[in-house]
C-alpha atoms as a PDB file:
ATOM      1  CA  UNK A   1       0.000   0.000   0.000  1.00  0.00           C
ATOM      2  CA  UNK A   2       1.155   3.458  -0.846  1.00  0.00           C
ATOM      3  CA  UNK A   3       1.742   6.043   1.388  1.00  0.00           C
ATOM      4  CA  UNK A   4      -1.411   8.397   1.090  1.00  0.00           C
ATOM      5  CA  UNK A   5       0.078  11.996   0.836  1.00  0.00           C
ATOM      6  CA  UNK A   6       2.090  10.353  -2.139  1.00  0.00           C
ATOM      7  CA  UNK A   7      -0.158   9.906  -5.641  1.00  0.00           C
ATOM      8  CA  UNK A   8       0.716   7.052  -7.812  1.00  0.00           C
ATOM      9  CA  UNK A   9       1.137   9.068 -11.124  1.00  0.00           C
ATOM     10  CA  UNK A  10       2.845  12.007  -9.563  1.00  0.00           C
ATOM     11  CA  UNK A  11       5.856  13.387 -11.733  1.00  0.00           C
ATOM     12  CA  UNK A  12       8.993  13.947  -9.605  1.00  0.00           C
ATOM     13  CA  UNK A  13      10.193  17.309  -9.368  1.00  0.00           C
ATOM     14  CA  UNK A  14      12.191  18.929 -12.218  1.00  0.00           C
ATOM     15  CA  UNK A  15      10.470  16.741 -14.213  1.00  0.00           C
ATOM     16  CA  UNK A  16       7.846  18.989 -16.073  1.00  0.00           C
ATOM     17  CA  UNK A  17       8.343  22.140 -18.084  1.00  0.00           C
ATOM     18  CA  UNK A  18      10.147  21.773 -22.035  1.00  0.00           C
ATOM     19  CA  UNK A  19      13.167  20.805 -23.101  1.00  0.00           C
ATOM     20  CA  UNK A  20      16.072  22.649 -24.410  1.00  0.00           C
ATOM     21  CA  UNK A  21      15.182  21.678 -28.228  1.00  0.00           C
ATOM     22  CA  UNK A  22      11.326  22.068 -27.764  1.00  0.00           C
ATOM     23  CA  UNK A  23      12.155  25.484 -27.395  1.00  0.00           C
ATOM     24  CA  UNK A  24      14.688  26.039 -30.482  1.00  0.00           C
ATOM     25  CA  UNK A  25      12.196  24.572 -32.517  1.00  0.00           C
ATOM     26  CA  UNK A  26       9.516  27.054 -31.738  1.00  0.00           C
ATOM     27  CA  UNK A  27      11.551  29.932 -31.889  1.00  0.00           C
ATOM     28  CA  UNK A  28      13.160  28.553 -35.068  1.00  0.00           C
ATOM     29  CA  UNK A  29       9.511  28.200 -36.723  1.00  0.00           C
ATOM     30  CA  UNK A  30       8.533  31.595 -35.260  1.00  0.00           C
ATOM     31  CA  UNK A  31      11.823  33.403 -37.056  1.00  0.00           C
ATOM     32  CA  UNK A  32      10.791  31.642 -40.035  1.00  0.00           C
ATOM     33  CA  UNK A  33       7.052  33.570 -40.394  1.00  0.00           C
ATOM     34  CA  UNK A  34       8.227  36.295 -39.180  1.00  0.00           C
ATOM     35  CA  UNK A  35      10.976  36.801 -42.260  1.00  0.00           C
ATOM     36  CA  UNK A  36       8.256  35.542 -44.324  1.00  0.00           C
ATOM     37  CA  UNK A  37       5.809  37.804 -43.094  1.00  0.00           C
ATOM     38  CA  UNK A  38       8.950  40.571 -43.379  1.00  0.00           C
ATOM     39  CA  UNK A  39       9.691  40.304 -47.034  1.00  0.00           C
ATOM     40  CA  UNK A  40       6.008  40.135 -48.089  1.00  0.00           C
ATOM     41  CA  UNK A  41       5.122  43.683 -45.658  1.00  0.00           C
ATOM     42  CA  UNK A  42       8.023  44.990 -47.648  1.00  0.00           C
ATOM     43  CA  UNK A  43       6.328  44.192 -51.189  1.00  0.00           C
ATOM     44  CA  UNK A  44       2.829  45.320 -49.443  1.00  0.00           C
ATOM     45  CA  UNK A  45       4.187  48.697 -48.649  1.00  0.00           C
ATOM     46  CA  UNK A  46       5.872  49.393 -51.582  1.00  0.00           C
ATOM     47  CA  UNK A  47       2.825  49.062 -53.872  1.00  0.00           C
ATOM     48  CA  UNK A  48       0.789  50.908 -51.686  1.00  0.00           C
ATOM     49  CA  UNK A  49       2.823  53.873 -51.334  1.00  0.00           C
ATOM     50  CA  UNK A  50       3.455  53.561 -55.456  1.00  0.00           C
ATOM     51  CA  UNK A  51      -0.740  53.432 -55.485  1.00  0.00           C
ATOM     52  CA  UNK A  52      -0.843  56.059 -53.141  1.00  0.00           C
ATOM     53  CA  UNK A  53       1.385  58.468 -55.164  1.00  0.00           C
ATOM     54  CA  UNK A  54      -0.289  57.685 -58.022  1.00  0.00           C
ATOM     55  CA  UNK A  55      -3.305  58.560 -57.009  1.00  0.00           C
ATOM     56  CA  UNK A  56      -2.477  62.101 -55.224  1.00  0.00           C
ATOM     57  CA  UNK A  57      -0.875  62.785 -58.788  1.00  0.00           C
ATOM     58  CA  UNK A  58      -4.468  61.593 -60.868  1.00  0.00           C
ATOM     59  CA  UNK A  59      -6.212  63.438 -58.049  1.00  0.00           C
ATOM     60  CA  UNK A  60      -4.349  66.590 -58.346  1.00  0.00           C
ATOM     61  CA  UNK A  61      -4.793  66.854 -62.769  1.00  0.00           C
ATOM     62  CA  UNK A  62      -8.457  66.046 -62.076  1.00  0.00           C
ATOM     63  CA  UNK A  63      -8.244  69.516 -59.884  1.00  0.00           C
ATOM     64  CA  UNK A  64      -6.241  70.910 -62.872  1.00  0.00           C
ATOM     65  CA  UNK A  65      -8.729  69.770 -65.472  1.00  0.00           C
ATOM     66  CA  UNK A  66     -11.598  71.237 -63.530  1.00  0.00           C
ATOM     67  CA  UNK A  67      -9.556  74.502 -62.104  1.00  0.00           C
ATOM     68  CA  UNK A  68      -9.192  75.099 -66.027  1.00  0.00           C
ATOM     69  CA  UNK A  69     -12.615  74.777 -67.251  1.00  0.00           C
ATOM     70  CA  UNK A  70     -14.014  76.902 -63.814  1.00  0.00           C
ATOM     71  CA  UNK A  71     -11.449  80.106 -64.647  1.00  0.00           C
ATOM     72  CA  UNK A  72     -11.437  79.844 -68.204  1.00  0.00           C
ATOM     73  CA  UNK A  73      -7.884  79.690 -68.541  1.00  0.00           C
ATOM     74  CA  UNK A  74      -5.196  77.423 -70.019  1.00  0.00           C
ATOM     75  CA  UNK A  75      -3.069  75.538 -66.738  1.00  0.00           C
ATOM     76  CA  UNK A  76      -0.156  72.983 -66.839  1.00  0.00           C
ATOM     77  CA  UNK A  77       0.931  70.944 -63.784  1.00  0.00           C
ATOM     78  CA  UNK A  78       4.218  69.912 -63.216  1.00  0.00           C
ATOM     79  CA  UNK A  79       4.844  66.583 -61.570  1.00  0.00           C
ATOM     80  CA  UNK A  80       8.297  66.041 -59.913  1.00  0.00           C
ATOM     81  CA  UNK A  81       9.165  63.144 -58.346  1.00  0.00           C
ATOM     82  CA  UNK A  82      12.056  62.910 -55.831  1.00  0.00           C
ATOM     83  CA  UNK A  83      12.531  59.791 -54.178  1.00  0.00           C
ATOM     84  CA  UNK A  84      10.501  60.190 -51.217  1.00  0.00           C
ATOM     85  CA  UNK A  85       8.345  63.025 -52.451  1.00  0.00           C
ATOM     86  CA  UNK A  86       5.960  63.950 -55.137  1.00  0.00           C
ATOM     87  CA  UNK A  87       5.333  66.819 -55.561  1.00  0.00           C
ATOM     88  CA  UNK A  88       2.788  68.287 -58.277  1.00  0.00           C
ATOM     89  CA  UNK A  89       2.382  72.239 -58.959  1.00  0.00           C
ATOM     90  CA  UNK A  90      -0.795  73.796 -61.216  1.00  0.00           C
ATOM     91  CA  UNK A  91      -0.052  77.279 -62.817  1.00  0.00           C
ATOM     92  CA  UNK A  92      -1.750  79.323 -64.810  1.00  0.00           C
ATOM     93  CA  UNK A  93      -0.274  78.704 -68.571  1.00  0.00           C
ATOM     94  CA  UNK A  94      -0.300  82.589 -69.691  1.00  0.00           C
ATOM     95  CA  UNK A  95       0.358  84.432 -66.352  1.00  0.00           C
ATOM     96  CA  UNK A  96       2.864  81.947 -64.508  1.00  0.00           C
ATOM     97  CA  UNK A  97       0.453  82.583 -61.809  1.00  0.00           C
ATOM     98  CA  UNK A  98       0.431  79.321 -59.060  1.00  0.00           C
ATOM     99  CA  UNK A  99      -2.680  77.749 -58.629  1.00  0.00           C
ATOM    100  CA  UNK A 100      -2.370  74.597 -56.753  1.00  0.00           C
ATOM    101  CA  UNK A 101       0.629  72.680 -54.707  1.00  0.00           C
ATOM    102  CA  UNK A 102       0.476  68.947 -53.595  1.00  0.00           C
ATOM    103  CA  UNK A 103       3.684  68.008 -51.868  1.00  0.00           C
ATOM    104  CA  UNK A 104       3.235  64.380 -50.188  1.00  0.00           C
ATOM    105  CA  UNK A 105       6.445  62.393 -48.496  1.00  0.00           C
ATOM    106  CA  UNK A 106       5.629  59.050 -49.747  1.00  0.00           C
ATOM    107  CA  UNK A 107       8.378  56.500 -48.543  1.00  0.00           C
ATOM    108  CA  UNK A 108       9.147  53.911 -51.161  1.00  0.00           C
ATOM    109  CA  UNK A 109       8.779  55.955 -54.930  1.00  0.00           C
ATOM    110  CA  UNK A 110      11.662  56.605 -56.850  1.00  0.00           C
ATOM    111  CA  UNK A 111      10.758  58.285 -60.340  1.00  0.00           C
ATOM    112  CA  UNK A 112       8.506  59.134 -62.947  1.00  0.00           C
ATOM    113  CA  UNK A 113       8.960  58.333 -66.532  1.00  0.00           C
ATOM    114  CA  UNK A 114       7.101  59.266 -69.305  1.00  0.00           C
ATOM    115  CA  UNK A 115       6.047  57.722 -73.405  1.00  0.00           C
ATOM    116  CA  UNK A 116       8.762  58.982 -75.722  1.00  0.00           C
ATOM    117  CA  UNK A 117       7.827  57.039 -78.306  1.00  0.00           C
ATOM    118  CA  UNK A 118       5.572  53.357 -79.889  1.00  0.00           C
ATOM    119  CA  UNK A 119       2.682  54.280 -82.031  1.00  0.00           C
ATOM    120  CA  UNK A 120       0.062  51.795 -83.540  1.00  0.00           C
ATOM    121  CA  UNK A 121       1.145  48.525 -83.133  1.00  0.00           C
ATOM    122  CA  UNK A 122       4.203  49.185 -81.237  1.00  0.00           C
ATOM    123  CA  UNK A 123       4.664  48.523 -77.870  1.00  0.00           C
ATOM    124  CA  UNK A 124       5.281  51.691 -75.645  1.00  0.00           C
ATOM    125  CA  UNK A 125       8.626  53.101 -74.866  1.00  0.00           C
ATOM    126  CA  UNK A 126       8.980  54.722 -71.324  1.00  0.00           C
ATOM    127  CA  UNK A 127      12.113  56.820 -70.422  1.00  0.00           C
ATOM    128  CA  UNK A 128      12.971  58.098 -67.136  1.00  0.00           C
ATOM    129  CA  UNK A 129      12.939  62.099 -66.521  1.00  0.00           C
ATOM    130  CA  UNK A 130      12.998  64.358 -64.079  1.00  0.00           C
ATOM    131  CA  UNK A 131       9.715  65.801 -64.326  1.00  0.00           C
ATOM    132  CA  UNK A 132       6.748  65.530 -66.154  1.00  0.00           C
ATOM    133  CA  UNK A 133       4.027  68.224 -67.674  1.00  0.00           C
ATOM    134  CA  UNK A 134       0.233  68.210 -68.056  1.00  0.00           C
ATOM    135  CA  UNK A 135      -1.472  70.970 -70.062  1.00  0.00           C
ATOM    136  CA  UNK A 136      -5.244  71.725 -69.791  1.00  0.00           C
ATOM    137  CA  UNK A 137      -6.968  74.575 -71.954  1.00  0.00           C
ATOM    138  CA  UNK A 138      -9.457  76.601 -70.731  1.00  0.00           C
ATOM    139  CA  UNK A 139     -12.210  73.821 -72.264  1.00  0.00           C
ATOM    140  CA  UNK A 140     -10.588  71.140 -70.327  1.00  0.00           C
ATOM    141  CA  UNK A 141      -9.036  69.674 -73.061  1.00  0.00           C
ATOM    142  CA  UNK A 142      -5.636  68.396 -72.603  1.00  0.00           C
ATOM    143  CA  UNK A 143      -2.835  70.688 -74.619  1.00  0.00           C
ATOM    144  CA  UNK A 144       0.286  68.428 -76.551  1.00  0.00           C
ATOM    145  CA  UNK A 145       2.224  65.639 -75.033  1.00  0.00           C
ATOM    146  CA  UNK A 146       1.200  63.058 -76.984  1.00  0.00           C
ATOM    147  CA  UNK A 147       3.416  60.749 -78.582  1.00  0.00           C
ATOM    148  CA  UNK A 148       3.116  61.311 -82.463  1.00  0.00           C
ATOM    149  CA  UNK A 149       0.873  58.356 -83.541  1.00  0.00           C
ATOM    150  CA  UNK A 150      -0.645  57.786 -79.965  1.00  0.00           C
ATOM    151  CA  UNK A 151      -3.412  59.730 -78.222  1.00  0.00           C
ATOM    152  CA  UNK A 152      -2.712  59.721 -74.418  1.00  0.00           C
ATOM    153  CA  UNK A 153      -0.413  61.081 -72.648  1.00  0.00           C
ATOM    154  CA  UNK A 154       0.607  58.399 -70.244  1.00  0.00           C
ATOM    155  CA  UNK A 155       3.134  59.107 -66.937  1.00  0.00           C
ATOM    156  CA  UNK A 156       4.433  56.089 -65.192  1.00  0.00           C
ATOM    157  CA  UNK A 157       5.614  56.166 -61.347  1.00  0.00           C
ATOM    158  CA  UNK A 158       8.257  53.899 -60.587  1.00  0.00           C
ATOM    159  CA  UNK A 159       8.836  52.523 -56.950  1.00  0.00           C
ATOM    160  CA  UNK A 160      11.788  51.270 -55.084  1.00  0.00           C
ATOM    161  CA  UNK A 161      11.619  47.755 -56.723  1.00  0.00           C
ATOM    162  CA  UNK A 162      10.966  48.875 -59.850  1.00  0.00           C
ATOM    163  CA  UNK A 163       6.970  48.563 -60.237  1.00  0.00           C
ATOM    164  CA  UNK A 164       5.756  51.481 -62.558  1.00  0.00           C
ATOM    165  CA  UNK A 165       1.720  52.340 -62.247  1.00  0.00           C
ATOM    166  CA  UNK A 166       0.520  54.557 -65.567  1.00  0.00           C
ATOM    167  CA  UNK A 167      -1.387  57.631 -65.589  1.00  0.00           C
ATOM    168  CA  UNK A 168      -3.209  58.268 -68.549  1.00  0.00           C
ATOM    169  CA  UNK A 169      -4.172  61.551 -69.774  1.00  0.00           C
ATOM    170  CA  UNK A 170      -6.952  61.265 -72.628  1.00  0.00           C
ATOM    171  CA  UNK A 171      -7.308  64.394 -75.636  1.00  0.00           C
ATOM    172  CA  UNK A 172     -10.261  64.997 -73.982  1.00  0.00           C
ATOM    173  CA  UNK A 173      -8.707  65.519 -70.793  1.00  0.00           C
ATOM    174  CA  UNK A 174     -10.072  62.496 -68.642  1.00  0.00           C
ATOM    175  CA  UNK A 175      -7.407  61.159 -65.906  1.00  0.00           C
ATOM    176  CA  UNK A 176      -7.471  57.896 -65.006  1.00  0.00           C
ATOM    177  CA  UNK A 177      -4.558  55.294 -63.523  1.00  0.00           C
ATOM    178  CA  UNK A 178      -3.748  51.482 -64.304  1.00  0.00           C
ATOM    179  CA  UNK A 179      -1.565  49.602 -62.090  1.00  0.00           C
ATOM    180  CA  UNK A 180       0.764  48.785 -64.684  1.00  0.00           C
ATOM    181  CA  UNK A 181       3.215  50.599 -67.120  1.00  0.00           C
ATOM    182  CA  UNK A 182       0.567  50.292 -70.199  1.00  0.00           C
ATOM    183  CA  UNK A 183      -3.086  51.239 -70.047  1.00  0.00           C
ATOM    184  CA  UNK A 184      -4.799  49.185 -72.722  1.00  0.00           C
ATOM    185  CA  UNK A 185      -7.593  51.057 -75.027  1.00  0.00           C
ATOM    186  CA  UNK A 186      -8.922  53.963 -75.043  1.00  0.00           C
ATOM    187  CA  UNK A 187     -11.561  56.082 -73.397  1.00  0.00           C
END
């Protein structure tokens, strides 16, 4: 008969807890997601700060467009893209007056490029410069900057690992983005 204060299945002491290589393994499958999970929040906020800029920059002609057809005048805007900034300035055309600023510190976006040159049936050809120009008239129409043989005027932002999104200026003067280098038809 066993003593009563002492239970049969009773672990001796020291005896419970985990080992040594219990615990390497966790923290071993932990550092693994958590590089994972690293690399793809990398990725994540790159393309969001490239769809971010984009957008301030399609947000900012659309005030253009409509700043034109409101005071009857012609404007351009000016997009400059620093890495880390973007910054886009409206003016009038004839009086060099300002109109509009949008400066916005956007972490990950590295430079703007613009169609030099691919027509019909030729693929697009985008080089990088240091700014990029947008001209309304006082109808709302968009002024030049097509590519002979193409329509739109399309401006590409480029992020830190090298994903461009377009924006696409119409001769009508709609704005609109695609989150790729090449918007496909026409609008």
């Amino acid at each position: 008969m066993l003593h009563p204060t002492i239970a049969p299945n009773r672990k001796r002491l020291g005896q419970s807890g985990y080992t040594l290589l219990e615990l390497m393994i966790v923290v071993a499958i932990i550092g693994v997601i958590a590089g994972l999970g690293g690399v793809n929040f990398g990725v994540w906020k790159s393309r969001a700060d490239l769809k971010e800029a984009t957008q301030l920059v399609r947000n900012e002609l659309a005030v253009a467009r409509m700043t034109s057809m409101s005071r009857n005048v012609s404007v351009t805007t000016t997009i400059t893209v620093v890495p880390t900034m973007v910054t886009a300035i409206t003016t009038n055309t004839n009086t060099g007056a300002q109109l509009s600023t949008l400066s916005s510190n956007i972490s990950r976006i590295n430079g703007i490029t613009v169609q030099t040159a691919g027509g019909p049936g030729q693929p697009p050809v985008f080089t990088a410069v240091p700014t990029a120009t947008v001209q309304f008239n006082s109808m709302g129409y968009r002024v030049g900057g097509a590519v002979p043989g193409s329509q739109n005027q399309v401006i590409g932002l480029v992020n830190d690992v090298g994903t461009t999104y377009a924006i696409r200026i119409t001769p009508r003067g709609t704005v609109d983005w695609c989150p790729s280098q090449f918007c496909v038809g026409t609008r």
